[in-house]
C-alpha atoms as a PDB file:
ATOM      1  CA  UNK A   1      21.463  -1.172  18.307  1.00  0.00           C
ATOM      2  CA  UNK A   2      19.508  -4.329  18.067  1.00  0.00           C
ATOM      3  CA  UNK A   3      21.434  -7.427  19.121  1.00  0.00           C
ATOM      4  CA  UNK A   4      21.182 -10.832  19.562  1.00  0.00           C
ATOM      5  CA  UNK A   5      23.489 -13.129  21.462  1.00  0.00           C
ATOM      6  CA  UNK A   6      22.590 -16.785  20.630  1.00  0.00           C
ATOM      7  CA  UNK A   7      24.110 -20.712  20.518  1.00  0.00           C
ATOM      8  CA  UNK A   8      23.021 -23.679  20.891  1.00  0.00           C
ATOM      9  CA  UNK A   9      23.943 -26.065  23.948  1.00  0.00           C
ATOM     10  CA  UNK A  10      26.392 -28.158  22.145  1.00  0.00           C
ATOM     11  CA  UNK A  11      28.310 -25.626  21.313  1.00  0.00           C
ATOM     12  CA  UNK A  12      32.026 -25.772  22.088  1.00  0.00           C
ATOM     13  CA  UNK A  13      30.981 -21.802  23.790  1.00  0.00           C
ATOM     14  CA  UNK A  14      29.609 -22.794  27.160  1.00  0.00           C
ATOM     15  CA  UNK A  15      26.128 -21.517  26.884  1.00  0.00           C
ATOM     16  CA  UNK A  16      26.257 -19.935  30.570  1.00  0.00           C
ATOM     17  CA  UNK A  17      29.812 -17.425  28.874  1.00  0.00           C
ATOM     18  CA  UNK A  18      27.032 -16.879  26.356  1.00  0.00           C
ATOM     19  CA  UNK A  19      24.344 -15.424  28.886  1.00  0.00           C
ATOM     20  CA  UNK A  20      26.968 -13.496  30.058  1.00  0.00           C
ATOM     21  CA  UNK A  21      27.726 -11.218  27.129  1.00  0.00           C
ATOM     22  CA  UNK A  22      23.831 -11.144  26.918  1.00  0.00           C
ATOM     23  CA  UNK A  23      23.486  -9.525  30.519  1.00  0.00           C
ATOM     24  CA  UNK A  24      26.461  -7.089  29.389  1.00  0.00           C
ATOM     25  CA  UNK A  25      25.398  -5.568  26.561  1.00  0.00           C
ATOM     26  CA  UNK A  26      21.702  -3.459  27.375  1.00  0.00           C
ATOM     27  CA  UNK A  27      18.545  -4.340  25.362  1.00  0.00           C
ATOM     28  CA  UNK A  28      20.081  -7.503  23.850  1.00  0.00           C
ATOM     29  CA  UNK A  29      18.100 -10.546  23.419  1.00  0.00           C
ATOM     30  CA  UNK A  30      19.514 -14.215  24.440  1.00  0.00           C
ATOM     31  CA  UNK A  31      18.710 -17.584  22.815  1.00  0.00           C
ATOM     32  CA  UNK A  32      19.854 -20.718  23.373  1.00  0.00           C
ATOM     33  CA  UNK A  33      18.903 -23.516  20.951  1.00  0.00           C
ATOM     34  CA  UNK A  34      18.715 -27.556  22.134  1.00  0.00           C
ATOM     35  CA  UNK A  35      21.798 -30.044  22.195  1.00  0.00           C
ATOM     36  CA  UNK A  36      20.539 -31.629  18.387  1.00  0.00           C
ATOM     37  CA  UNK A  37      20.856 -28.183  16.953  1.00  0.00           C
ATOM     38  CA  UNK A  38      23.759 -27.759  14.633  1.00  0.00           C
ATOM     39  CA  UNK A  39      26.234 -25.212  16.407  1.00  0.00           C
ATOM     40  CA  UNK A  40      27.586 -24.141  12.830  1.00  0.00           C
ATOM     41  CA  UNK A  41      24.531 -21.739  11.035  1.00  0.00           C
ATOM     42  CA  UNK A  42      22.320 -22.987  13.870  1.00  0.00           C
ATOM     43  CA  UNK A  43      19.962 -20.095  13.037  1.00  0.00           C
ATOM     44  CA  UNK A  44      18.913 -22.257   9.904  1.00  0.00           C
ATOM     45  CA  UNK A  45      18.311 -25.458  12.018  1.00  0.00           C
ATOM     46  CA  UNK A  46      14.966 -25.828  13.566  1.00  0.00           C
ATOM     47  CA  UNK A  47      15.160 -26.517  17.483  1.00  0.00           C
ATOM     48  CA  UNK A  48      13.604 -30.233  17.515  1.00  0.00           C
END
């Protein structure tokens, strides 16, 4: 199943605890957006 573990640095998830559920499920895809991202929908911000 396709999945996709993302955040954005200043989010109140440390971004490292977010790499980590990343490099436990196989096949996933990590990304991490920039501090001036919006944490809340940050999928709809673009990374500046």
């Amino acid at each position: 199943m396709p999945t996709l573990v993302y955040g954005g640095r200043s989010s109140i998830v440390p971004w490292r605890a977010m790499r980590w559920v990343h490099e436990q499920v196989p096949g996933s895809e990590f990304m991490l957006l920039g501090r001036k991202v919006g944490v809340h929908g940050s999928f709809l911000n673009p990374d500046p």
